[in-house]
N, C-alpha and C. Protein backbone atom coordinates (compact mmCIF):
# COMPACT_ATOMS: atom_id res chain seq x y z
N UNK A 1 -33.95 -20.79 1.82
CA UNK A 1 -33.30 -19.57 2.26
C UNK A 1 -31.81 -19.81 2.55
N UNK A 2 -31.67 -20.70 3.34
CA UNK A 2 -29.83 -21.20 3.89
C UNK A 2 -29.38 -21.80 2.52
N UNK A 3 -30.31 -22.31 1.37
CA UNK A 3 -28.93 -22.54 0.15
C UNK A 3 -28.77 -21.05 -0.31
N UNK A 4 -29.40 -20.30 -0.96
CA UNK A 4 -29.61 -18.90 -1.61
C UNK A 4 -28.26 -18.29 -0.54
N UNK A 5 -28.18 -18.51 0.68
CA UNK A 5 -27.11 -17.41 1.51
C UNK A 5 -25.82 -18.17 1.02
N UNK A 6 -25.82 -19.97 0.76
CA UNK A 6 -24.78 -20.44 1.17
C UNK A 6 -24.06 -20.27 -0.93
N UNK A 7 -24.67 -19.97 -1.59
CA UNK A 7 -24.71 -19.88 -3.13
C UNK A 7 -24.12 -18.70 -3.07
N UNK A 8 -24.65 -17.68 -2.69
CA UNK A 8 -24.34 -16.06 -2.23
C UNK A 8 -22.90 -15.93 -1.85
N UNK A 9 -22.91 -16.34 -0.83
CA UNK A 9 -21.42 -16.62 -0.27
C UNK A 9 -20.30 -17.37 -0.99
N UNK A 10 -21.03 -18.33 -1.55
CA UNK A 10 -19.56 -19.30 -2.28
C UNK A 10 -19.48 -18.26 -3.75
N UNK A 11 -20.36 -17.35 -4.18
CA UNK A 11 -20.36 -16.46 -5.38
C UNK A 11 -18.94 -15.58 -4.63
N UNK A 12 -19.66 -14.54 -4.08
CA UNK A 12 -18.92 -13.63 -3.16
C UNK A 12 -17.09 -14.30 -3.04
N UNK A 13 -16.81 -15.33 -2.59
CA UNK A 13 -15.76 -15.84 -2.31
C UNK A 13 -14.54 -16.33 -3.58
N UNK A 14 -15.72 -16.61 -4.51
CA UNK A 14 -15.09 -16.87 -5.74
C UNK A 14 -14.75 -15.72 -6.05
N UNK A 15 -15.09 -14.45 -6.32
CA UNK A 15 -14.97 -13.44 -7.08
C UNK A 15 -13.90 -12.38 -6.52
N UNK A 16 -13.83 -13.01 -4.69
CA UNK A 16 -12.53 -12.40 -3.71
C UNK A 16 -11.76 -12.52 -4.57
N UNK A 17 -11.17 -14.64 -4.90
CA UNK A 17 -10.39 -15.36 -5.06
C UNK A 17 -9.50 -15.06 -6.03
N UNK A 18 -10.63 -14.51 -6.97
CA UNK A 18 -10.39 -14.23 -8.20
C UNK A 18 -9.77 -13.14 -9.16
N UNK A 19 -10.68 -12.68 -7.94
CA UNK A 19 -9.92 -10.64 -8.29
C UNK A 19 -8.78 -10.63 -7.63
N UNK A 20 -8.32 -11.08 -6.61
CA UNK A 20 -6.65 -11.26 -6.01
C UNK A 20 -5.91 -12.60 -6.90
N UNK A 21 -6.26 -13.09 -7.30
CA UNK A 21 -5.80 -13.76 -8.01
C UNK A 21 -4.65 -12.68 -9.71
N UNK A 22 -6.21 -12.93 -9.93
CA UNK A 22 -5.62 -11.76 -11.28
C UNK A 22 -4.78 -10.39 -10.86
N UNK A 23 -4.93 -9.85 -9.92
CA UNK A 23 -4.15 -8.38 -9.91
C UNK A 23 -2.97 -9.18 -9.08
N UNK A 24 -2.27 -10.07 -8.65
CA UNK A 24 -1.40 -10.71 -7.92
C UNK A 24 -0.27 -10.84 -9.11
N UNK A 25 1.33 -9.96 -8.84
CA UNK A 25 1.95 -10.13 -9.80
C UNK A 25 2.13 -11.99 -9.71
N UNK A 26 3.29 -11.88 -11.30
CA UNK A 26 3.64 -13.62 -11.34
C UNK A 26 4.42 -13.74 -10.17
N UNK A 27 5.68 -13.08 -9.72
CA UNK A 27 6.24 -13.39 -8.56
C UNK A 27 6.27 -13.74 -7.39
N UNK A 28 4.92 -13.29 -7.11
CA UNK A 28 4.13 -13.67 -6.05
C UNK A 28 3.22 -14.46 -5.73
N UNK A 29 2.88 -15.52 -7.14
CA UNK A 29 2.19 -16.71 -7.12
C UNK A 29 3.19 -17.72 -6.59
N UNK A 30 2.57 -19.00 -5.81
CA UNK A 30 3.18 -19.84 -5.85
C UNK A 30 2.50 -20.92 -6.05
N UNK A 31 3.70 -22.16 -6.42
CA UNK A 31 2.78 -23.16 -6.29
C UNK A 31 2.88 -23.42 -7.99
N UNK A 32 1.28 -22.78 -8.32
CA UNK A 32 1.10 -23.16 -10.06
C UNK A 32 0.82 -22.09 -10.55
N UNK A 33 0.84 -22.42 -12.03
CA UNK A 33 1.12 -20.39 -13.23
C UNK A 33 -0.25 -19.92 -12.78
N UNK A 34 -0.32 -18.67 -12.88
CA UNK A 34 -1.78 -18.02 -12.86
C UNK A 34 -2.71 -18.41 -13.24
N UNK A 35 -2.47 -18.66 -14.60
CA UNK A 35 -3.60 -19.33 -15.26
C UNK A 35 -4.43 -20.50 -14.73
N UNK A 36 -3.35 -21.44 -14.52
CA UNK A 36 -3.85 -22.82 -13.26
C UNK A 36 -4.41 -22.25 -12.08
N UNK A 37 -4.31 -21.66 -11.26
CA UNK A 37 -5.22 -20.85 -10.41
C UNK A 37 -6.33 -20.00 -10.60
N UNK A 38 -6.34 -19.63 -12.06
CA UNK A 38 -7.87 -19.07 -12.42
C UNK A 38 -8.71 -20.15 -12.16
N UNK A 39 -7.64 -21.17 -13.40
CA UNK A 39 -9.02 -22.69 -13.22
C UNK A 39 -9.43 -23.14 -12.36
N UNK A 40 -8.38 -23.40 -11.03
CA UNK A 40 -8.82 -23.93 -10.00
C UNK A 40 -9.68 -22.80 -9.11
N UNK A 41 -9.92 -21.79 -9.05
CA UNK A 41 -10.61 -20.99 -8.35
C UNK A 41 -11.86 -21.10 -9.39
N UNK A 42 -12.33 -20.74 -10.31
CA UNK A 42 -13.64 -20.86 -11.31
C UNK A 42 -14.21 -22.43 -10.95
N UNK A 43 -13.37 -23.22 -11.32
CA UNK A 43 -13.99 -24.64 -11.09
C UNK A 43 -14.61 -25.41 -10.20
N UNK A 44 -13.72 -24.98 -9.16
CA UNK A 44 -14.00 -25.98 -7.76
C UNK A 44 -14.39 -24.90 -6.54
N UNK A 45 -15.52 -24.95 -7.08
CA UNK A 45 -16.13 -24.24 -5.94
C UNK A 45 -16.38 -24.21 -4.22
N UNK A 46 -15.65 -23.27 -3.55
CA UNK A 46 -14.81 -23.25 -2.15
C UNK A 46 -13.42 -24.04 -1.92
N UNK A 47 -13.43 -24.87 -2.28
CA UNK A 47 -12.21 -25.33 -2.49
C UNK A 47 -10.97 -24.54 -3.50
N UNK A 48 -11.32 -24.23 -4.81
CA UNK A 48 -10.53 -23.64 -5.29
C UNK A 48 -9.81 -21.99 -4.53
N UNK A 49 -10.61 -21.53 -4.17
CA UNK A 49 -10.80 -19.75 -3.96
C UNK A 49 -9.79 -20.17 -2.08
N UNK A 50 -10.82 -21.17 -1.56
CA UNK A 50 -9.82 -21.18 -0.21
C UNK A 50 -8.66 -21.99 -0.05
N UNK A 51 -8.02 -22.50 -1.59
CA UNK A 51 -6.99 -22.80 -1.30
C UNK A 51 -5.74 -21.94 -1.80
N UNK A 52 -6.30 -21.08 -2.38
CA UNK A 52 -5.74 -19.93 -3.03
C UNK A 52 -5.31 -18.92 -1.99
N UNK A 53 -6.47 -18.75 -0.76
CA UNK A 53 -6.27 -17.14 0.14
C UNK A 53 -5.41 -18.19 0.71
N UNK A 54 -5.01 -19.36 1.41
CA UNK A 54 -4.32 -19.82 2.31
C UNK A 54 -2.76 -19.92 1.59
N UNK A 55 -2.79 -20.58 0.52
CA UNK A 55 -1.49 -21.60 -0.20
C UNK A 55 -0.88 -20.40 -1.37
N UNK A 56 -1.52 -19.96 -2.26
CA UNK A 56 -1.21 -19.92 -3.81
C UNK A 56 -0.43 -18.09 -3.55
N UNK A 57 -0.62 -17.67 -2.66
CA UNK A 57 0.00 -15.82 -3.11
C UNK A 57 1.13 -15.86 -1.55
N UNK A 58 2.25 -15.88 -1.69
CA UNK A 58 3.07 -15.53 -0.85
C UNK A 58 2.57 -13.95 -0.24
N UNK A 59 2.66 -14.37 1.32
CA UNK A 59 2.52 -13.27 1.93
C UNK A 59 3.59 -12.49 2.43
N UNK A 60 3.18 -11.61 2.97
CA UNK A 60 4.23 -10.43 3.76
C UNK A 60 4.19 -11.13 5.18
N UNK A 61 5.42 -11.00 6.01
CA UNK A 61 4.80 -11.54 7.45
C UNK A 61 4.38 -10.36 7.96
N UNK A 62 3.72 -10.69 9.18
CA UNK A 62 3.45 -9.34 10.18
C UNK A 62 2.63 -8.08 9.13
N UNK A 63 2.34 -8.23 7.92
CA UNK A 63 1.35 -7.12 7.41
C UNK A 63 2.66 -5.95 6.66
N UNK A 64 4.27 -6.27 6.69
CA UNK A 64 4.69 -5.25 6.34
C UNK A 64 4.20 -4.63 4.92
N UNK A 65 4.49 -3.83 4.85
CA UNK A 65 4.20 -3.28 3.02
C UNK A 65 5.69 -3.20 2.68
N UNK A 66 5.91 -3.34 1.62
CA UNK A 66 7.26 -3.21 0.74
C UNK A 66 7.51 -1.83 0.93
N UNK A 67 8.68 -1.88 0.61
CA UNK A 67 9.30 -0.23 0.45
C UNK A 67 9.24 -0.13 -0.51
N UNK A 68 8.96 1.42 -0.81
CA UNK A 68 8.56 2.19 -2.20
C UNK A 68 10.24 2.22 -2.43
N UNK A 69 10.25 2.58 -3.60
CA UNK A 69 11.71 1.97 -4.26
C UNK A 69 11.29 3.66 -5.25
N UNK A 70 10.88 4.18 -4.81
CA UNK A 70 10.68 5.52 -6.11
C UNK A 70 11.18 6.72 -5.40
N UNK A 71 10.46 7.83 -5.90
CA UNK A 71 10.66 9.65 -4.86
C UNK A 71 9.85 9.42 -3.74
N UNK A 72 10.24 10.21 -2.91
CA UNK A 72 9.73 10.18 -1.47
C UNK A 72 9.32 11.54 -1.39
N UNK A 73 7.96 11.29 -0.66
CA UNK A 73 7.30 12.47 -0.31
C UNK A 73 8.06 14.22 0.06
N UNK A 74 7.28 14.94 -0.35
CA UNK A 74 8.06 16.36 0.47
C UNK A 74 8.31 16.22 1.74
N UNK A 75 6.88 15.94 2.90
CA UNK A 75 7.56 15.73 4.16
C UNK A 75 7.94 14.59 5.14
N UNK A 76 8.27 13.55 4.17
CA UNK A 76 9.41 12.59 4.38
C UNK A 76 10.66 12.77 3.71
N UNK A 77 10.56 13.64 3.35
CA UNK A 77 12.53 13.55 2.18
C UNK A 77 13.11 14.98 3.60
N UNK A 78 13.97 14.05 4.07
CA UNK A 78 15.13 15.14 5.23
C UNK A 78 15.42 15.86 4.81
N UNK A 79 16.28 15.62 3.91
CA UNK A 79 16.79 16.76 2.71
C UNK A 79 16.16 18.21 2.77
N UNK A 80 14.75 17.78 2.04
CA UNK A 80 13.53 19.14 1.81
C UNK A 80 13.21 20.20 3.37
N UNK A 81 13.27 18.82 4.43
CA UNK A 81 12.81 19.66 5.56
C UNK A 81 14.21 20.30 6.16
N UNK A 82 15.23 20.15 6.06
CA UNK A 82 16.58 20.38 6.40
C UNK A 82 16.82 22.10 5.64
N UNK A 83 16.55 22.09 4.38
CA UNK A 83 16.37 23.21 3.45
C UNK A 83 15.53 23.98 4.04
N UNK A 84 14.17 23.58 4.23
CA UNK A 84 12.71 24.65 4.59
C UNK A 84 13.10 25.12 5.63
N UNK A 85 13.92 24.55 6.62
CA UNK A 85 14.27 25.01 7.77
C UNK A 85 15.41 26.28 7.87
N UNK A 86 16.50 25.96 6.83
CA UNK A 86 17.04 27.02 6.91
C UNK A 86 16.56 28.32 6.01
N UNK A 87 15.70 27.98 5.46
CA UNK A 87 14.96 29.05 4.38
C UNK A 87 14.39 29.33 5.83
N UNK A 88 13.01 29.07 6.35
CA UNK A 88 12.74 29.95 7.52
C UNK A 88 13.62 30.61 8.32
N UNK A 89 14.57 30.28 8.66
CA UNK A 89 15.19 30.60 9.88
C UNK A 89 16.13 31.89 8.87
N UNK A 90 16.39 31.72 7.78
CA UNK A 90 17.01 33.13 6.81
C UNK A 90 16.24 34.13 6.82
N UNK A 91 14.92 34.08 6.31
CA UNK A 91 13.85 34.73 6.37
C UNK A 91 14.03 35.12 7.59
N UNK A 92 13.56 34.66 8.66
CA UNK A 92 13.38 35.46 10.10
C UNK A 92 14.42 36.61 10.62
N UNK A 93 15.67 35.74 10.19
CA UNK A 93 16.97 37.03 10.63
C UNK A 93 17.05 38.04 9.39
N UNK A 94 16.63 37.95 8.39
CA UNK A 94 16.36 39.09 7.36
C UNK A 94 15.39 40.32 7.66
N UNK A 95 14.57 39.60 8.16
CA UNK A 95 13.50 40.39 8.63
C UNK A 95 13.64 40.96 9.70
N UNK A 96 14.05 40.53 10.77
CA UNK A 96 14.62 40.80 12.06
C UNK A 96 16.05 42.10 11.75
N UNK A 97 17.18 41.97 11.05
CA UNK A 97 18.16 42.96 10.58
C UNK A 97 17.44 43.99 9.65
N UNK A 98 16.38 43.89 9.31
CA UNK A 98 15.54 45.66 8.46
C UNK A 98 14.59 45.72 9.04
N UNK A 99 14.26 45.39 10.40
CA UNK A 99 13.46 46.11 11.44
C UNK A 99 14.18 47.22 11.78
N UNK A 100 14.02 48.69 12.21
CA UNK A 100 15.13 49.44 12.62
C UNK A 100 14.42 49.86 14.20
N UNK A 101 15.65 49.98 14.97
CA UNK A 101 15.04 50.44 16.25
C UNK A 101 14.76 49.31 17.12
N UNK A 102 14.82 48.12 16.72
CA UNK A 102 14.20 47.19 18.13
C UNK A 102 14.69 46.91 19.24
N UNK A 103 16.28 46.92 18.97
CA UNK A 103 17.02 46.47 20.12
C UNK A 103 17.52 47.61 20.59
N UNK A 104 17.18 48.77 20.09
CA UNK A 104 18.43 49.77 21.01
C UNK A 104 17.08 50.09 22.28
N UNK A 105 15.90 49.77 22.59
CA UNK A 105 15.53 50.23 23.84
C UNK A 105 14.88 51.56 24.41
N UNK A 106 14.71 52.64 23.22
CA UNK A 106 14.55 53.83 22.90
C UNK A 106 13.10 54.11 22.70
């Protein structure tokens, strides 16, 4: 029963190793070419795969994510909300000046 879990697991770990391995651009390998890290993760079982999550993919510190370098959302772009704002606030005094009668009190 404890080899079958411990087989299970070193499967499982390889296939982590592996799948971050492969979707990991080249830039972000270190160490040796991709390819050399397939081998060593397929081959050497626990050893390959955990020297890979520790050593082989440069990390981010602290968990940051990169900045998107593309278009920015509708309600993250200032710009858009800077606009919507004065579009409402036009609208309201438009609407407000062809009301007739409100302010005189009558």
């Amino acid at each position: 029963m404890a080899r079958g879990i411990i087989a299970v697991l070193s499967i499982a770990l390889t296939v982590f190793a592996l799948a971050d391995c492969v979707q990991t651009e080249d830039e972000k390998i270190k160490g040796l070419p991709k390819w050399a890290w397939i081998v060593l993760i397929v081959l050497l079982p626990w050893v390959g795969p955990i020297t890979w999550l520790f050593v082989g993919r440069a990390r981010t510190l602290g968990g940051e994510q990169p900045r998107r370098s593309g278009p920015v959302a509708p309600d993250e772009d200032p710009d858009f909300l800077r606009r919507l704002d004065e579009d409402i606030r036009r609208e309201r005094r438009e609407r407000r000046e062809q009301e007739p009668g409100e302010g005189d009190g009558a």
